[in-house]
PDB file of N, CA and C in Angstrom:
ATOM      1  N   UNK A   1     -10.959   0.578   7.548  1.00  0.00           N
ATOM      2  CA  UNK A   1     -11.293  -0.655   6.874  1.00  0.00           C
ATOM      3  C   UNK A   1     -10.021  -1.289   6.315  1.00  0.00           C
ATOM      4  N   UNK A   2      -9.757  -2.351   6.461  1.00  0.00           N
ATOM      5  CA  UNK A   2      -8.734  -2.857   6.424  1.00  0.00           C
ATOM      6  C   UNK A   2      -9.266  -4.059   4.596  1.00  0.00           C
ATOM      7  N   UNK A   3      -8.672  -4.040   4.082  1.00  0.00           N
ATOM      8  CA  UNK A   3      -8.440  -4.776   2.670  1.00  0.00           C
ATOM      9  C   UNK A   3      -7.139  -5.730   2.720  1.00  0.00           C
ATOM     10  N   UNK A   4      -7.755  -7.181   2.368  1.00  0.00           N
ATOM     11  CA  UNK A   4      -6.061  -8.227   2.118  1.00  0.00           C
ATOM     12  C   UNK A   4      -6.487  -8.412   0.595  1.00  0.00           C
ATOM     13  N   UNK A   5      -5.404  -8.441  -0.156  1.00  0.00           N
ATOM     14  CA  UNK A   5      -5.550  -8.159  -1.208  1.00  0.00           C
ATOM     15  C   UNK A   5      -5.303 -10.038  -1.886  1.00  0.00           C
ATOM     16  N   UNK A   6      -5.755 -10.461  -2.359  1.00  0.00           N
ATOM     17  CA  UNK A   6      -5.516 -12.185  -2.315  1.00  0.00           C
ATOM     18  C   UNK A   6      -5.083 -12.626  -3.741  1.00  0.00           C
ATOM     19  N   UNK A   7      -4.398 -13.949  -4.054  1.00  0.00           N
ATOM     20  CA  UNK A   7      -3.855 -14.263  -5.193  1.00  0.00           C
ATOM     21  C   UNK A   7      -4.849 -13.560  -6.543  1.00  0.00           C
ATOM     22  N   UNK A   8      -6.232 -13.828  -6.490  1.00  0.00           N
ATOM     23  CA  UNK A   8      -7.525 -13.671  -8.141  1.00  0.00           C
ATOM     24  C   UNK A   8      -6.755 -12.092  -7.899  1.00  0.00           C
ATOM     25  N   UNK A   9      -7.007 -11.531  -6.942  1.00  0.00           N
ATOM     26  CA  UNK A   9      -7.326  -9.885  -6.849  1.00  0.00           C
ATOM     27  C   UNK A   9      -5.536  -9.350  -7.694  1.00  0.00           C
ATOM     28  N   UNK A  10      -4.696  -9.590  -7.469  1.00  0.00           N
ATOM     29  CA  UNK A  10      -3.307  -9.224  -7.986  1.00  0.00           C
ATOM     30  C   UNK A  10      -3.550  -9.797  -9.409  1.00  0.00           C
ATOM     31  N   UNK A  11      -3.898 -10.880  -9.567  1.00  0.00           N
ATOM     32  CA  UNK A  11      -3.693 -11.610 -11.090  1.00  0.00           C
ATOM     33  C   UNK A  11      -4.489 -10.786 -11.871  1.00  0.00           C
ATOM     34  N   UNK A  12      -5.828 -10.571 -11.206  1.00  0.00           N
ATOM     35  CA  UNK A  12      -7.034  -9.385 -12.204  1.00  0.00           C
ATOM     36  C   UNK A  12      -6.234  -8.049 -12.914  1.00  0.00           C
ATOM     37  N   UNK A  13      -5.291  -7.620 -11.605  1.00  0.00           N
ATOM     38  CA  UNK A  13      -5.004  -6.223 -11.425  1.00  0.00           C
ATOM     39  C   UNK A  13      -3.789  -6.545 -13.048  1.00  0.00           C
ATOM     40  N   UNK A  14      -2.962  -7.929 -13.179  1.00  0.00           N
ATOM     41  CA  UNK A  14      -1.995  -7.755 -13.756  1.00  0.00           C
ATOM     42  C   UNK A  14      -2.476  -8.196 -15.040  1.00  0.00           C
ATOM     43  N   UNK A  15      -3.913  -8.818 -15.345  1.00  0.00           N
ATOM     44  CA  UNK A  15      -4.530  -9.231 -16.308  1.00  0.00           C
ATOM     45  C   UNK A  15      -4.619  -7.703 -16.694  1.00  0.00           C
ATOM     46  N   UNK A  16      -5.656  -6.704 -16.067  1.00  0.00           N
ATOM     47  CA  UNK A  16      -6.498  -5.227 -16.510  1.00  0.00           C
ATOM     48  C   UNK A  16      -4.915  -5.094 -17.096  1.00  0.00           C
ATOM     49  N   UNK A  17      -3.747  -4.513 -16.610  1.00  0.00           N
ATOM     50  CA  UNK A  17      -2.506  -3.679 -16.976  1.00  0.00           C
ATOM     51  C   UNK A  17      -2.056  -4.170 -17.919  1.00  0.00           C
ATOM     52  N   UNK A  18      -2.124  -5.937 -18.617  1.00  0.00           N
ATOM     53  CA  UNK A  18      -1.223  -6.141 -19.603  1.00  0.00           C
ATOM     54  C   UNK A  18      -2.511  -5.829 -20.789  1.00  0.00           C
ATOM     55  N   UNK A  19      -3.729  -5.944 -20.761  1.00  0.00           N
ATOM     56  CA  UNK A  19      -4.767  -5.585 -21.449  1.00  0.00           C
ATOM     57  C   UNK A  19      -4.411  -4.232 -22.180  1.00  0.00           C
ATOM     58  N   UNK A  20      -4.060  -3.313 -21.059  1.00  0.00           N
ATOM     59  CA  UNK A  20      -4.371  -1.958 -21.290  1.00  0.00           C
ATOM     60  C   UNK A  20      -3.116  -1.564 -22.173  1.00  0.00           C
ATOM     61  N   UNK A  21      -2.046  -2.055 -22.164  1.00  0.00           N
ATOM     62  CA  UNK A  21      -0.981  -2.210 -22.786  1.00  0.00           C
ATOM     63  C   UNK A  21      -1.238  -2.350 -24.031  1.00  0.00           C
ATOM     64  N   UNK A  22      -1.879  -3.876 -24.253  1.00  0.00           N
ATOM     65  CA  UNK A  22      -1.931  -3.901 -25.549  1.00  0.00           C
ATOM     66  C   UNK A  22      -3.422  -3.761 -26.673  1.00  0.00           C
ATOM     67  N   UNK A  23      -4.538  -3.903 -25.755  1.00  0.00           N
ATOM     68  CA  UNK A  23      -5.640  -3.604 -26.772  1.00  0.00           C
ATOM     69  C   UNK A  23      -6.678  -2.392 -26.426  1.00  0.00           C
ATOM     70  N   UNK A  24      -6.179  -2.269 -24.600  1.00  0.00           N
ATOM     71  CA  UNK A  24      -7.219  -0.954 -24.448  1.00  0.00           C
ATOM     72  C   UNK A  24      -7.918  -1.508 -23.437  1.00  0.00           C
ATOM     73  N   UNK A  25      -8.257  -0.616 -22.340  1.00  0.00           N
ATOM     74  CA  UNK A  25      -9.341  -1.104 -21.613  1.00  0.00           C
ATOM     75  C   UNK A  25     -10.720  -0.797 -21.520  1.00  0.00           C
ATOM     76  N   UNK A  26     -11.748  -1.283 -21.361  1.00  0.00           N
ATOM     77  CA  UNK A  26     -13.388  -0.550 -21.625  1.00  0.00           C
ATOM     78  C   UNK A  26     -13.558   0.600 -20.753  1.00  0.00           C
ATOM     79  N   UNK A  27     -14.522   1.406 -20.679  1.00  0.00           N
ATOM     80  CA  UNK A  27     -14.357   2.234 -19.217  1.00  0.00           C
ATOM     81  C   UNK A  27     -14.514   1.353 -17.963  1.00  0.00           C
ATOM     82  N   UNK A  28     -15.716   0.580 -18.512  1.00  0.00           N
ATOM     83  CA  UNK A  28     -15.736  -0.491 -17.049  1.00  0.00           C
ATOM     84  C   UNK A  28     -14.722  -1.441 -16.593  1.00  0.00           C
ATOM     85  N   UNK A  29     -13.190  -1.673 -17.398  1.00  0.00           N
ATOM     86  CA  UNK A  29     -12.367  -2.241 -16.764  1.00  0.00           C
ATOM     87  C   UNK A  29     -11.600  -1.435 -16.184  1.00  0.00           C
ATOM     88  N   UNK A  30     -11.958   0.242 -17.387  1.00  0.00           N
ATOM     89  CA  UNK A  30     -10.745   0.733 -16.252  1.00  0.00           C
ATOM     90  C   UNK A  30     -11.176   1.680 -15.212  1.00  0.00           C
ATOM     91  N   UNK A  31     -12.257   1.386 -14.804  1.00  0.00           N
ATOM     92  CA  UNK A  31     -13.097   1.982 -13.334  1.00  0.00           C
ATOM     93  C   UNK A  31     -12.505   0.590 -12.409  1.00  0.00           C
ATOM     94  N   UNK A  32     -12.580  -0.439 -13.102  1.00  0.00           N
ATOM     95  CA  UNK A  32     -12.543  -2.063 -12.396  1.00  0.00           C
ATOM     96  C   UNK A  32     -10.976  -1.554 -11.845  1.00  0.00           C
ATOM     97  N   UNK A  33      -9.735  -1.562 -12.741  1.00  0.00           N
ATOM     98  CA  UNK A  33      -8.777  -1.801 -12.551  1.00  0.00           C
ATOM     99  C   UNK A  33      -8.428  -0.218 -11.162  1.00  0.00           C
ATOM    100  N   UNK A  34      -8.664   0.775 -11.627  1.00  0.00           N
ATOM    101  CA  UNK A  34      -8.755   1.875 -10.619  1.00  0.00           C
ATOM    102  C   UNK A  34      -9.302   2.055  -9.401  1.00  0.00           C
ATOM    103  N   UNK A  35     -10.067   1.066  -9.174  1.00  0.00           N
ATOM    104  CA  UNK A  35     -10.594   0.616  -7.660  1.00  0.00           C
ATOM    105  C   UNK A  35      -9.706  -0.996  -7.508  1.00  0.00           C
ATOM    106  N   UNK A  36      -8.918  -1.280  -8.114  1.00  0.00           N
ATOM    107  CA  UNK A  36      -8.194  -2.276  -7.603  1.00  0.00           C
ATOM    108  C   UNK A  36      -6.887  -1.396  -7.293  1.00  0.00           C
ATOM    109  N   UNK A  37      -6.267  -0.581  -8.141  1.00  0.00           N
ATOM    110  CA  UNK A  37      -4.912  -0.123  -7.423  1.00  0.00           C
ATOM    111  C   UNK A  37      -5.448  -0.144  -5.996  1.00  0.00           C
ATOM    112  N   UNK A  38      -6.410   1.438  -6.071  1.00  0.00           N
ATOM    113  CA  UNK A  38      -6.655   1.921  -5.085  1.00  0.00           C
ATOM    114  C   UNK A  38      -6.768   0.582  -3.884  1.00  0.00           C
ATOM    115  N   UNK A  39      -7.107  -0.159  -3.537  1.00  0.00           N
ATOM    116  CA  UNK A  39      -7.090  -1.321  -2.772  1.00  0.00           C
ATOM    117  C   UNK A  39      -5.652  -1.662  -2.545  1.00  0.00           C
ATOM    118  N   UNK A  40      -4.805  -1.864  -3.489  1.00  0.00           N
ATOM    119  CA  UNK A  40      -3.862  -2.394  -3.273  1.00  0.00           C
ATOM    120  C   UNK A  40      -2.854  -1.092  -2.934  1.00  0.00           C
ATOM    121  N   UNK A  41      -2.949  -0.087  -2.764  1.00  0.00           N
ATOM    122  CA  UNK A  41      -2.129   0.478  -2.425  1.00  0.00           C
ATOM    123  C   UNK A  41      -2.844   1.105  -1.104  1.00  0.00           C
ATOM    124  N   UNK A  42      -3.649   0.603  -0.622  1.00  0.00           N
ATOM    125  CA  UNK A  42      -4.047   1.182   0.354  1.00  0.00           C
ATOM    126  C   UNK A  42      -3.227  -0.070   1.380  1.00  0.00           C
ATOM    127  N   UNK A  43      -3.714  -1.371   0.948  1.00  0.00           N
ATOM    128  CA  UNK A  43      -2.911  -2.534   1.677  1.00  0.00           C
ATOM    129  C   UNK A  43      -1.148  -2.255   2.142  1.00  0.00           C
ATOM    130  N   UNK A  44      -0.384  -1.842   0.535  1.00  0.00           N
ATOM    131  CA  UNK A  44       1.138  -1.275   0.763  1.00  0.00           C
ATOM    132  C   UNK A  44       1.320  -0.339   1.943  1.00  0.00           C
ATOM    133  N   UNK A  45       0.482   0.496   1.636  1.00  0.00           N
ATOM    134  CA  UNK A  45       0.088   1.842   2.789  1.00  0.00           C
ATOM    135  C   UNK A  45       0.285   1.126   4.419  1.00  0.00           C
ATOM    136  N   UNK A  46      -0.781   0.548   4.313  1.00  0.00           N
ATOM    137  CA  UNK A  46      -0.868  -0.335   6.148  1.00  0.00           C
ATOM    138  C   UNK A  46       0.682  -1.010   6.081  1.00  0.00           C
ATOM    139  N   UNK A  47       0.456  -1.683   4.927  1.00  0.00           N
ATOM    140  CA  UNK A  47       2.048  -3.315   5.837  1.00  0.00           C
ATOM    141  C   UNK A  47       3.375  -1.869   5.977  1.00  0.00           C
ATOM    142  N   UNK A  48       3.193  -0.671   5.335  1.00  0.00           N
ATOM    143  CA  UNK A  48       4.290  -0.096   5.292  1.00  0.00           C
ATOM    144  C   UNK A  48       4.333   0.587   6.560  1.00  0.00           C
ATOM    145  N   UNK A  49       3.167   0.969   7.150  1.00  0.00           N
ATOM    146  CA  UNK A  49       2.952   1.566   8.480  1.00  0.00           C
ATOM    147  C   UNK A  49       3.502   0.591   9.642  1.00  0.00           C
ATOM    148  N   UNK A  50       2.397  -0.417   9.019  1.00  0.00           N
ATOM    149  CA  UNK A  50       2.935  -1.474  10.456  1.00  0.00           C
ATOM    150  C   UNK A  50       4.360  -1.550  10.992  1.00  0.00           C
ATOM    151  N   UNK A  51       5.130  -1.609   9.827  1.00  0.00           N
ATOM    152  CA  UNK A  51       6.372  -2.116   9.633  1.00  0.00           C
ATOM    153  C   UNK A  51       7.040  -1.160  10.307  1.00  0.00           C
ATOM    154  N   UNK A  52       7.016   0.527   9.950  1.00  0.00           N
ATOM    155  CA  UNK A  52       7.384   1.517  10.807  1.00  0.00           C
ATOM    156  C   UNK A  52       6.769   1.256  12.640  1.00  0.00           C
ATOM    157  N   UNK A  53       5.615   0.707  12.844  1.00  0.00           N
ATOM    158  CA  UNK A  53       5.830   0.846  14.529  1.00  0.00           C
ATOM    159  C   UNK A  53       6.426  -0.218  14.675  1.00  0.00           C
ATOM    160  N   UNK A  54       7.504  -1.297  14.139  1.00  0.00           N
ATOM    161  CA  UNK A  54       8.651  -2.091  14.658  1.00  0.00           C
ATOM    162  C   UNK A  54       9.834  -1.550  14.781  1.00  0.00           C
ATOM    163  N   UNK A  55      10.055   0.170  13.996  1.00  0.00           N
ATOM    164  CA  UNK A  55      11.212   0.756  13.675  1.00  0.00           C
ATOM    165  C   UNK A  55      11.411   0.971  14.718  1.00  0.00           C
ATOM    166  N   UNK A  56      12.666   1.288  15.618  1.00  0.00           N
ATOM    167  CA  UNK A  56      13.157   2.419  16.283  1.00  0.00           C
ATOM    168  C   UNK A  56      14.078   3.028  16.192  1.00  0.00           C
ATOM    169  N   UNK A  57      14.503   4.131  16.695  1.00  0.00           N
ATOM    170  CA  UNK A  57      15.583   5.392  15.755  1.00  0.00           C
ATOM    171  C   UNK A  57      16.134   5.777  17.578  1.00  0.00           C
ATOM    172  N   UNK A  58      17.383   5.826  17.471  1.00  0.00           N
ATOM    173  CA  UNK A  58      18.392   5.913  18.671  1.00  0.00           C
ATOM    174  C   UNK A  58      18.398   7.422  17.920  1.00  0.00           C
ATOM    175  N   UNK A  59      18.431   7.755  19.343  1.00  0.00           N
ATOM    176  CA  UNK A  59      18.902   9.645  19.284  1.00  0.00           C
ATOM    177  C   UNK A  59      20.018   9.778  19.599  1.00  0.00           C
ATOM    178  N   UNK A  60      20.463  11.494  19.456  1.00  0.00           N
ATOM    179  CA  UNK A  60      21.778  11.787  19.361  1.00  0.00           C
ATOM    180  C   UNK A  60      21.987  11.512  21.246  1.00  0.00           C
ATOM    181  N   UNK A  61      21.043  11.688  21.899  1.00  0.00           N
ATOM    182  CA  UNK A  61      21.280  11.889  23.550  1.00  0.00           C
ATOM    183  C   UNK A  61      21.220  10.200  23.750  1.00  0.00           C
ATOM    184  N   UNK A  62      21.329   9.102  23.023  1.00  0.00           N
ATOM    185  CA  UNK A  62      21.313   7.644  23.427  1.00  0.00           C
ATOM    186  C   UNK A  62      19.891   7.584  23.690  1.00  0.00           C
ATOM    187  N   UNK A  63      18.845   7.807  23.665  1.00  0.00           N
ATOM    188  CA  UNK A  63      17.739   7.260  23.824  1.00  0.00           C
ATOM    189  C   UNK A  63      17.109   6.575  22.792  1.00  0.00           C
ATOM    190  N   UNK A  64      16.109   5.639  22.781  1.00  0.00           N
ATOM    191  CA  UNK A  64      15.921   4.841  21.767  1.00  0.00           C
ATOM    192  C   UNK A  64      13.973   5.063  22.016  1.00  0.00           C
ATOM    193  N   UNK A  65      13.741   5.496  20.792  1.00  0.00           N
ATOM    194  CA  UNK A  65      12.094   6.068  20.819  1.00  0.00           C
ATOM    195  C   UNK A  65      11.831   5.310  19.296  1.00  0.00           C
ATOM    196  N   UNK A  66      10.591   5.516  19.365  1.00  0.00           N
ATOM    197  CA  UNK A  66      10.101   4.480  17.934  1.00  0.00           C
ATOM    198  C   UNK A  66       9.612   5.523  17.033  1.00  0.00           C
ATOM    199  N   UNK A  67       9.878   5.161  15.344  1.00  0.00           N
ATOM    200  CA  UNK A  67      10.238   6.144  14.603  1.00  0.00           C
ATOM    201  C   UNK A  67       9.426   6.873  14.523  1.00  0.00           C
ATOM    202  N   UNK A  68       8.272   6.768  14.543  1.00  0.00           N
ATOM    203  CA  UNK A  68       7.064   7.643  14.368  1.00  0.00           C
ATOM    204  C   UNK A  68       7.148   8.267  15.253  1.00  0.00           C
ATOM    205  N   UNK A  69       7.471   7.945  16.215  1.00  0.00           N
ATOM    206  CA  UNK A  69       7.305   9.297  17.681  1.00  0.00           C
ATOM    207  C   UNK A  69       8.255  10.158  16.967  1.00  0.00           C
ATOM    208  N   UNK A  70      10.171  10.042  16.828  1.00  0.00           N
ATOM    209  CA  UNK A  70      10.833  10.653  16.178  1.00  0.00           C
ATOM    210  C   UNK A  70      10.870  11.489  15.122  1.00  0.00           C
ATOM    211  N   UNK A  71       9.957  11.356  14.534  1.00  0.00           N
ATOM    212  CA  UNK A  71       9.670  12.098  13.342  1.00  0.00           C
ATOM    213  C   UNK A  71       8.233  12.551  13.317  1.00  0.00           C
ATOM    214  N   UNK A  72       7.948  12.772  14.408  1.00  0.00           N
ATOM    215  CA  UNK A  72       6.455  13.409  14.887  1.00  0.00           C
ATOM    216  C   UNK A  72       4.952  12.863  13.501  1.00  0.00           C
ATOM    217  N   UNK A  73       5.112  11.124  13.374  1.00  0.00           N
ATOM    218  CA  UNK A  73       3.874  10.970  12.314  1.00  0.00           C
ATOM    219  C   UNK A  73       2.542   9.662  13.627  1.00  0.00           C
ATOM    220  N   UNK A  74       2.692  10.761  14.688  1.00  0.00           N
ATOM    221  CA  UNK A  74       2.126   9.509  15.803  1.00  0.00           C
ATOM    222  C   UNK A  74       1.003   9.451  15.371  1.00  0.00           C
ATOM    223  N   UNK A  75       0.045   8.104  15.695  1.00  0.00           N
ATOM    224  CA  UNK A  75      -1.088   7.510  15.150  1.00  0.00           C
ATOM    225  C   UNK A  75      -1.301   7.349  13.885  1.00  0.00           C
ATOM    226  N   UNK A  76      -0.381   7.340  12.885  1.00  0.00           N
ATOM    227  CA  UNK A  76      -0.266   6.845  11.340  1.00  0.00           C
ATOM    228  C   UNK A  76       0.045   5.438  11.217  1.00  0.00           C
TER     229      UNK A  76
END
Protein backbone atom coordinates (compact mmCIF):
# COMPACT_ATOMS: atom_id res chain seq x y z
CA UNK A 1 0.00 0.00 0.00
CA UNK A 2 1.48 2.88 -1.04
CA UNK A 3 0.70 6.40 1.17
CA UNK A 4 1.53 10.24 -0.39
CA UNK A 5 1.73 12.07 2.43
CA UNK A 6 0.14 15.78 1.35
CA UNK A 7 0.63 19.47 2.56
CA UNK A 8 -2.78 19.16 5.84
CA UNK A 9 -1.05 15.64 6.61
CA UNK A 10 2.80 17.18 7.41
CA UNK A 11 1.27 20.48 8.91
CA UNK A 12 -1.06 18.09 11.41
CA UNK A 13 2.08 15.98 12.07
CA UNK A 14 4.06 19.47 12.92
CA UNK A 15 0.95 20.98 14.68
CA UNK A 16 0.64 17.25 17.11
CA UNK A 17 4.86 17.76 17.78
CA UNK A 18 4.88 21.48 18.63
CA UNK A 19 1.66 20.69 20.94
CA UNK A 20 3.42 17.93 22.57
CA UNK A 21 6.32 20.14 23.30
CA UNK A 22 4.56 22.52 24.93
CA UNK A 23 1.15 21.54 26.60
CA UNK A 24 0.90 17.71 26.14
CA UNK A 25 -0.86 15.60 23.90
CA UNK A 26 -4.38 13.68 24.70
CA UNK A 27 -4.00 9.93 24.16
CA UNK A 28 -6.12 10.44 21.11
CA UNK A 29 -3.66 12.90 19.56
CA UNK A 30 -0.99 10.92 20.41
CA UNK A 31 -2.42 7.59 18.84
CA UNK A 32 -3.37 10.46 15.94
CA UNK A 33 0.19 11.73 15.73
CA UNK A 34 1.77 7.89 15.92
CA UNK A 35 -0.14 6.68 12.99
CA UNK A 36 0.97 9.79 11.18
CA UNK A 37 4.83 9.23 11.70
CA UNK A 38 4.21 5.81 10.94
CA UNK A 39 2.78 6.99 7.39
CA UNK A 40 5.30 9.27 6.87
CA UNK A 41 8.06 7.24 7.37
CA UNK A 42 6.80 4.57 5.59
CA UNK A 43 6.55 7.20 2.45
CA UNK A 44 10.68 8.18 3.35
CA UNK A 45 11.07 4.34 3.32
CA UNK A 46 9.66 3.97 -0.53
CA UNK A 47 11.19 7.52 -2.13
CA UNK A 48 14.43 6.12 -0.33
CA UNK A 49 14.10 2.71 -2.05
CA UNK A 50 13.11 4.06 -5.27
CA UNK A 51 15.95 6.24 -5.32
CA UNK A 52 18.37 3.19 -4.63
CA UNK A 53 17.01 1.24 -7.95
CA UNK A 54 18.50 4.50 -9.89
CA UNK A 55 21.86 3.73 -7.94
CA UNK A 56 24.51 1.83 -9.58
CA UNK A 57 27.82 0.68 -7.95
CA UNK A 58 30.86 -0.17 -10.53
CA UNK A 59 32.80 -3.20 -9.25
CA UNK A 60 36.27 -3.84 -8.60
CA UNK A 61 36.22 -6.24 -12.07
CA UNK A 62 34.63 -2.87 -14.10
CA UNK A 63 31.22 -4.09 -14.18
CA UNK A 64 28.45 -1.83 -13.41
CA UNK A 65 25.31 -3.71 -11.50
CA UNK A 66 22.62 -1.74 -9.58
CA UNK A 67 23.09 -1.29 -5.91
CA UNK A 68 20.71 -3.50 -4.56
CA UNK A 69 21.85 -6.39 -6.59
CA UNK A 70 25.49 -5.37 -5.07
CA UNK A 71 24.71 -5.48 -1.77
CA UNK A 72 22.39 -8.47 -2.03
CA UNK A 73 18.86 -6.21 -0.73
CA UNK A 74 17.00 -7.50 -4.23
CA UNK A 75 13.22 -6.80 -4.27
CA UNK A 76 13.39 -4.04 -1.44
Amino acid sequence: MVIFMDKKMIERINELAKKKKTEGLTEVEALEQKELYKKYLAEIRGQFSKTLDNVSVKESDGRVVPFKEAYGKKGQ
